[in-house]
Structures are given as C-alpha cells and as structure tokens.
Protein backbone atom coordinates (compact mmCIF):
# COMPACT_ATOMS: atom_id res chain seq x y z
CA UNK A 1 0.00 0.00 0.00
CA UNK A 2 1.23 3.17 -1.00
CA UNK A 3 1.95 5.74 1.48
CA UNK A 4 -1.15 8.47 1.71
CA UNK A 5 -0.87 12.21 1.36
CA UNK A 6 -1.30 14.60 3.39
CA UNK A 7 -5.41 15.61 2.71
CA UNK A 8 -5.58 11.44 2.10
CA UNK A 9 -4.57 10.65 5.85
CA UNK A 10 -6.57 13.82 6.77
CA UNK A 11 -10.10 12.04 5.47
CA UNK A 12 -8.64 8.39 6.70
CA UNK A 13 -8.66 9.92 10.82
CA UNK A 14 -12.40 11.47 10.25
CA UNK A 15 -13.73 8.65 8.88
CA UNK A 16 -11.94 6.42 11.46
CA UNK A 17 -13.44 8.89 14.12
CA UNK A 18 -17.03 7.74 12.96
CA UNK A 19 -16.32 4.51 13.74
CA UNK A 20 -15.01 4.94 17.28
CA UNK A 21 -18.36 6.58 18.10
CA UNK A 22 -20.16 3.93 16.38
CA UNK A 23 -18.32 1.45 17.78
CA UNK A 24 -18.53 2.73 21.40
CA UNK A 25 -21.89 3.42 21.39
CA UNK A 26 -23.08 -0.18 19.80
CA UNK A 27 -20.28 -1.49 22.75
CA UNK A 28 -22.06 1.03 25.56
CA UNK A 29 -18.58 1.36 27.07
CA UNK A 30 -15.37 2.29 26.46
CA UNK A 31 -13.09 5.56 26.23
CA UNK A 32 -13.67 7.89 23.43
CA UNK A 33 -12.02 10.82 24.55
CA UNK A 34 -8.23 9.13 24.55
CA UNK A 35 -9.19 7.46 21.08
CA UNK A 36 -10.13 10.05 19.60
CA UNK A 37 -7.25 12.34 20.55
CA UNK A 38 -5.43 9.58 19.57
CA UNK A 39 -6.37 8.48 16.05
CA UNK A 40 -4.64 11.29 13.82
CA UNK A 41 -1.14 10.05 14.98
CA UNK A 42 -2.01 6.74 14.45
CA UNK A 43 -3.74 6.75 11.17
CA UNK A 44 -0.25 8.71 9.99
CA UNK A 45 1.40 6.15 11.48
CA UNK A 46 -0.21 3.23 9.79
CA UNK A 47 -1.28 4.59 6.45
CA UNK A 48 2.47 6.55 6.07
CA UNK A 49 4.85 6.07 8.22
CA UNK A 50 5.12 1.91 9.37
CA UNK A 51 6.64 -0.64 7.61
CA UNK A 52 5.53 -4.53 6.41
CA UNK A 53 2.28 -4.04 8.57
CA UNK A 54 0.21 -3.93 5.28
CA UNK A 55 1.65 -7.32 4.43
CA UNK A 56 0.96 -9.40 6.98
CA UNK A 57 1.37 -9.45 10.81
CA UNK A 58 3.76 -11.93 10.41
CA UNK A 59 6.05 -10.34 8.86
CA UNK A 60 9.21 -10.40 10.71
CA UNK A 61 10.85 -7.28 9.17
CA UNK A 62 7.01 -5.22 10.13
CA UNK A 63 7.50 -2.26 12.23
CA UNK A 64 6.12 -2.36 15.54
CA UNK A 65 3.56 -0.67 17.55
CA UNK A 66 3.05 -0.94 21.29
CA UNK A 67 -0.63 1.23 22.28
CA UNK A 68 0.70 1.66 25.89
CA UNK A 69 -2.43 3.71 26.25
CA UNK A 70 -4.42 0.54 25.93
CA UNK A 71 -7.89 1.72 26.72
CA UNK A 72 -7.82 3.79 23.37
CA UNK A 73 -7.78 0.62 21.42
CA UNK A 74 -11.29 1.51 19.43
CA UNK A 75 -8.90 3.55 17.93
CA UNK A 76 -6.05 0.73 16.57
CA UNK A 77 -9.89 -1.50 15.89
CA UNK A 78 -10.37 0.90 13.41
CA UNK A 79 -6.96 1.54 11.71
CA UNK A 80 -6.79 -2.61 11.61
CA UNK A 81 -10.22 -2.85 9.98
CA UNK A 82 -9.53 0.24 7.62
CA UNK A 83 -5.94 -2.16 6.30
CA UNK A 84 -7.96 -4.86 5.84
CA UNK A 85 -7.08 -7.43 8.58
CA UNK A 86 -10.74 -7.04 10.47
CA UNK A 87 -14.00 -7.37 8.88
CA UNK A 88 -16.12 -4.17 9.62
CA UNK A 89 -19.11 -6.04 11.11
CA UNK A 90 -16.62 -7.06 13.70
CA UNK A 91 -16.42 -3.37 14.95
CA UNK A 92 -20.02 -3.60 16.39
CA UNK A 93 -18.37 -6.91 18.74
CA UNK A 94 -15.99 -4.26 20.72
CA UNK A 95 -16.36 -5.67 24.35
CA UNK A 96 -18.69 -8.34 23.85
CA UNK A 97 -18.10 -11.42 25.66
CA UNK A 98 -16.25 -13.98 23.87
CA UNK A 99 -15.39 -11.21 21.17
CA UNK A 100 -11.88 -10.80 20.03
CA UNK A 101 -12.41 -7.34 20.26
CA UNK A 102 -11.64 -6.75 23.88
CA UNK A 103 -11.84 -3.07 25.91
CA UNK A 104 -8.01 -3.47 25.92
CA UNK A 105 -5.64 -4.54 23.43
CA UNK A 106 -5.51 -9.04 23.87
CA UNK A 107 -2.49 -9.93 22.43
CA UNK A 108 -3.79 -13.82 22.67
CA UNK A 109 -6.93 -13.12 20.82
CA UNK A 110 -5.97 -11.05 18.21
CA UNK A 111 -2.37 -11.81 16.91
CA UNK A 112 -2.15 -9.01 15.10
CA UNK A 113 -1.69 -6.82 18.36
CA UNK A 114 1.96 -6.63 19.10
CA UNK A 115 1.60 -6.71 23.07
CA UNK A 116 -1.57 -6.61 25.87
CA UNK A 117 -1.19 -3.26 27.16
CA UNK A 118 -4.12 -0.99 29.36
CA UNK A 119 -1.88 -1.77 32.88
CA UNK A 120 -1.05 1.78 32.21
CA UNK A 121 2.60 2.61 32.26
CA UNK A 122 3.82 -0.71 31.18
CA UNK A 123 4.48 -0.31 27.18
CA UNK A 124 7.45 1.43 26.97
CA UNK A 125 9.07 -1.07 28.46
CA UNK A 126 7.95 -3.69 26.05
CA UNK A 127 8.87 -1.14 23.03
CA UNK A 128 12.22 -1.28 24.85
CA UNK A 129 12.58 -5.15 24.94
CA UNK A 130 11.41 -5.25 20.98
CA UNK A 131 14.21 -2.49 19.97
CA UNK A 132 16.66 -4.55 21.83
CA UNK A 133 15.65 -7.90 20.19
CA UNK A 134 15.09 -6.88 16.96
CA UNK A 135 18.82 -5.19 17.25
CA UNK A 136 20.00 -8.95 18.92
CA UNK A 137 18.40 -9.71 15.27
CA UNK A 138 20.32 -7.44 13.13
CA UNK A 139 16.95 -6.53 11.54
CA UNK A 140 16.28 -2.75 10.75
CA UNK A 141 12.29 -2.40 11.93
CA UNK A 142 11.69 0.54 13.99
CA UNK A 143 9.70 0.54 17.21
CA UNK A 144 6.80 2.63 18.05
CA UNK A 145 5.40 3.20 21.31
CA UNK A 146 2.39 5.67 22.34
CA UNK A 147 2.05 6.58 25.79
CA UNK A 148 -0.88 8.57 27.36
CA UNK A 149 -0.44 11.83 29.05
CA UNK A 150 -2.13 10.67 32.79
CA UNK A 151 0.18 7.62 32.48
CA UNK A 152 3.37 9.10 32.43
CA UNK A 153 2.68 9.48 36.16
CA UNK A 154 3.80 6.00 36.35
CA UNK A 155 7.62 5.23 37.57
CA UNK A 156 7.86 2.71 35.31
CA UNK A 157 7.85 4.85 32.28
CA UNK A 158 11.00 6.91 33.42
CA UNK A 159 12.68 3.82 33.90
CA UNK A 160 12.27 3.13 30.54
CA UNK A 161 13.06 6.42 29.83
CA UNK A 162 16.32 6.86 31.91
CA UNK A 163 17.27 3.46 29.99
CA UNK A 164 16.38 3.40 26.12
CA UNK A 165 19.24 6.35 25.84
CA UNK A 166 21.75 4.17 27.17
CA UNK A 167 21.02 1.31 25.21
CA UNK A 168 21.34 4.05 22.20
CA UNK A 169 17.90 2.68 20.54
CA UNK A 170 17.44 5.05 17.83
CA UNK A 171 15.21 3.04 16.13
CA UNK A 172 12.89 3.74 19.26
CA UNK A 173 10.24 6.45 19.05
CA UNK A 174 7.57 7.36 21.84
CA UNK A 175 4.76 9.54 21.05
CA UNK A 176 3.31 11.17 24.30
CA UNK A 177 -0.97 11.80 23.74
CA UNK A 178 -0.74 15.45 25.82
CA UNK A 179 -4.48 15.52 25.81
CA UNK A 180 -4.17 16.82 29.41
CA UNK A 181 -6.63 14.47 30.79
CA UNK A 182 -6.86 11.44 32.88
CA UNK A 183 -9.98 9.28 34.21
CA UNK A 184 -9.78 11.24 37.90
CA UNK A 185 -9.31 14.90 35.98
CA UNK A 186 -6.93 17.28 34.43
CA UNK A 187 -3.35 15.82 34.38
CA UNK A 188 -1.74 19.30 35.79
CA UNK A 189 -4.50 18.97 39.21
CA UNK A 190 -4.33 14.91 39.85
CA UNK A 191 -0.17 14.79 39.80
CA UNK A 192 1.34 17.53 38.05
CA UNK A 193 4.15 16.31 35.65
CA UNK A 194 5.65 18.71 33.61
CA UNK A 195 7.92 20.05 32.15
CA UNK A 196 7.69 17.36 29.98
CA UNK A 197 10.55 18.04 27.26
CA UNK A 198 12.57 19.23 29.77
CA UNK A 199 12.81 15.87 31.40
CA UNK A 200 13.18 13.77 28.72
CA UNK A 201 15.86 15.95 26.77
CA UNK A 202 17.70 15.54 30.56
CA UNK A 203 17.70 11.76 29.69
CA UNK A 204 19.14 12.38 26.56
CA UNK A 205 16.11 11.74 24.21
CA UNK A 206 15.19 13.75 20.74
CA UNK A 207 12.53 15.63 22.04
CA UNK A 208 10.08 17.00 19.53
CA UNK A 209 7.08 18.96 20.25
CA UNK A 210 4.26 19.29 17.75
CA UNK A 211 0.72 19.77 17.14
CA UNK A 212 -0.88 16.47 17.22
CA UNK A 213 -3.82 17.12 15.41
CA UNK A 214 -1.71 19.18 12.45
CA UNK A 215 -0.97 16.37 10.12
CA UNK A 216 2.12 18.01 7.95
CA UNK A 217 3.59 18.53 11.89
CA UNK A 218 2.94 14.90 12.46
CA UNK A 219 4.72 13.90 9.20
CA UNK A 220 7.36 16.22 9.22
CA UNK A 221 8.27 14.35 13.16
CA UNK A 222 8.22 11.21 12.03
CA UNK A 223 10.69 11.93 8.81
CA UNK A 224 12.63 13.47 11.14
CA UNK A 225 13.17 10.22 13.32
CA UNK A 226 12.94 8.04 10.35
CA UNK A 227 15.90 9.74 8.65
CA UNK A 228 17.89 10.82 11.79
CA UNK A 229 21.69 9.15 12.12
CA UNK A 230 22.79 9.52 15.59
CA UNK A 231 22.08 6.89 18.68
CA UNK A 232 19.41 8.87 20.63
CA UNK A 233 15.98 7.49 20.90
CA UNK A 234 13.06 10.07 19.89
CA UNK A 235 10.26 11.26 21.97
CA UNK A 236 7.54 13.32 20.57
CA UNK A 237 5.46 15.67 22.39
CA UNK A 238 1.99 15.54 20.95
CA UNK A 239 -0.15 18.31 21.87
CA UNK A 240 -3.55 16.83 21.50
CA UNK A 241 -7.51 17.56 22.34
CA UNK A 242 -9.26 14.97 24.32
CA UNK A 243 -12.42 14.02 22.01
CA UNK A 244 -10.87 16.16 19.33
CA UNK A 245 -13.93 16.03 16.68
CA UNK A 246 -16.85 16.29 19.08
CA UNK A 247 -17.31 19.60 20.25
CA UNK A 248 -19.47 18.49 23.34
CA UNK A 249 -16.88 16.06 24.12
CA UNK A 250 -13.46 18.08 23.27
CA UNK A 251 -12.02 18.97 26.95
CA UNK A 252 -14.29 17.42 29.09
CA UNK A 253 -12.88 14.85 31.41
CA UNK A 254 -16.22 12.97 31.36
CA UNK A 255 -15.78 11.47 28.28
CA UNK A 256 -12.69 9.60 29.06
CA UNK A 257 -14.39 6.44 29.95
CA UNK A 258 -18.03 6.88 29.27
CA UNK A 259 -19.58 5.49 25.99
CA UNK A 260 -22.74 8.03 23.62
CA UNK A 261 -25.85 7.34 23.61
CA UNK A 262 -27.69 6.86 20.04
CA UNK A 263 -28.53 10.49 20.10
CA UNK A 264 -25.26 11.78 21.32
CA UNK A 265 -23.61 9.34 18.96
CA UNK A 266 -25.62 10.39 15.76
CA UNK A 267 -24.79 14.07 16.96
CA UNK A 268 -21.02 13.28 17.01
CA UNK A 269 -21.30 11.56 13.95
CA UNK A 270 -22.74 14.46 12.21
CA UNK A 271 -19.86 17.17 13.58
CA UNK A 272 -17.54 14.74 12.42
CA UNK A 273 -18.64 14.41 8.49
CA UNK A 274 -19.33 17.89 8.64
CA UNK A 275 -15.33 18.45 9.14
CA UNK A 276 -14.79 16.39 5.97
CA UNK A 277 -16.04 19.77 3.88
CA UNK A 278 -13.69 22.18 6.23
C-alpha cells in the first residue's frame, strides 16, 4: 500500500473517528475521549509512516507498535479494519463477551496486536525489549510506542526512559498523547508532571514537540526520526484535544471512559462528516 498524502490521511482519521463513536456506542462502554485524541497520529502512522504491517502481521521485518495507552484501542480496531485485517461487522463486537475485540488490546486473541497493554505505564518497556531484540536480530524495523499523558505518572515509564538512551535505541520512538486528561481529571490537578521536554531531553532523548492534530507537523516528526543518524531514541510531544472532533466532548474529562448514547452518537457523527467539507 502506497503511502497516503497529506489531505488522504486527513479524510482516513475522520472517517476512522465515525467509527469509534459507532463502535462505542453499539459497545455502551469504552473511552472515546483518549481514542479520539489519539487516532490522527495513528492513522499517519499506519497509512504513512510503518513498515511490512500492510503485508501481513507476520512479517518479521514489520515495524512495531506498542498502544501503551491501551484503553484507546477503538482507535487501533479501526486503523486494523480500515488495512484490511478485520471485517467491519466485527467493529459492532468491541467488548462483547467472547469477542476478540476486547476493551483493551488481547495480544492472545488477536495476533495481530503486538503486546496486551491498558496496565497503564507498562508499554514502553515492552517497546524497549522489541528495539533490543530486533537489534540482537540485526533486523532494521523501527519501534513505536504511544504513551498517554495521565500515564506518564507512572515510575515505570521513566525507567524506561532513563534506559532506552543508554542502550542508544534510535530506532525507538515514543509519542506522548498530551491531551491533558486522565480518568480522575486534568493531568496538571491529579499529579502535576511537567515540564515534559525538559525531562526527557535531561535523559538524553530527541525531544520534539508538535501539534498532534496538524498532520504536515505529524509527518514532518516522524521523517525526522525516520531519517535521523545519531544513537538517541526520539520522543515526541503531541499536543492533543481529548475528544478532538466532538465539540461536546473536546475537553471534558467525562468522556474519558463513558460510551454516547444513540442520540449523542448520531450528533457526534454528524460534527464529524461535517469536518470532511472544512
């Protein structure tokens, strides 16, 4: 599959938005506001940036992807039913029992997820393991990791990030969600972690800091760590809007975790084709 430009990848993330909300409301749970800050980083990722995942999930030379934010998966659903490897009448089976469509990435029942992630701060870590092996495997697949804003709270994560620099894993890159929320409130009132870039340049990572919705930004980021030469591994600093589509849902802590109804779903829906003209 070719790589998609610009206005391309632009159309791919609103149409993927549609079917978060359609998926989450069919579900009645799940987390729309950390999927759909989420999905315009991802659908760059998938439909530009990665390599061999278009082939098959077997493929050993594939890039990788570790959702460390795990309870955004409706997101990655939707990016693996857009390529082809899910039907979309499987969508509407997102937390059904006996589904493989679990609330969290299941790495058992649905090979092609690269790791079970959603015990928050635990991802980076495995993106750390996978850059290590697939260097103990002289192959040249990058490694892609994206962490949520609430969970860099966790101490795992800056182990991982005190670490991956000294291992010189430049074929490591972390993309932080800052969509400033977490399930108990704003980020900066439940644990206050910044400065951000500050820390992580301090561990000696790239740091980048971009406009996570802005798709040339996104682009522009990851050519920058695809083509970069030296050891460091590179973090980028997404500034992102929780529920970015929705205006009744952008900024509002209560839709981290709670699924639309059929009328605030066919609302949603609506804003969201309506963007598709902008």
């Amino acid at each position: 599959m070719k790589a998609m430009n610009q206005k391309e990848l632009k159309l791919i993330a609103q149409e993927l938005r549609v079917w978060i909300i359609e998926m989450l409301e069919k579900a009645g749970s799940g987390h729309p506001g950390g999927s759909l800050s989420a999905i315009d980083l991802m659908s760059v990722l998938f439909f530009h940036e990665m390599k061999g995942v278009e082939f098959s999930s077997l493929n050993e030379n594939r890039d990788r992807f570790i959702l460390s934010k795990g309870h955004a998966v409706p997101a990655l659903y939707a990016i693996l039913c857009k390529k082809g490897f899910l039907p979309k009448a499987e969508l509407n089976q997102l937390r059904k029992i006996g589904s493989r469509l679990q609330g969290h990435p299941d790495r058992v029942r649905l090979p092609l997820v690269e790791a079970a992630t959603g015990s928050l701060g635990q991802g980076l870590s495995m993106a750390q393991g996978l850059a290590l092996g697939l260097r103990l495997q002289a192959k040249v697949s990058r490694v892609y990791c994206l962490l949520g804003y609430g969970e860099m709270q966790e101490g795992q994560v800056w182990e991982a990030a005190m670490s991956a620099p000294k291992f010189q894993l430049s074929h490591l890159c972390v993309i932080l969600d800052q969509n400033n929320g977490q399930i108990d409130g704003y980020v900066d009132q439940v644990m206050p972690i910044e400065p951000i870039a500050k820390k992580w340049e301090a561990f000696g990572w790239n740091v980048l800091e971009i406009d996570g919705h802005n798709i040339e930004e996104i682009l522009e980021a990851f050519q920058f760590f695809r083509t970069f030469k030296g050891s460091q591994p590179t973090f980028i600093l997404a500034r992102t809007v929780k529920g970015k589509g929705v205006s009744f849902m952008e900024n509002q802590i209560h839709w981290h975790g709670v699924a639309p109804t059929q009328t605030e779903a066919q609302k949603a829906i609506s804003e969201i084709q309506g963007l598709k003209n902008e």
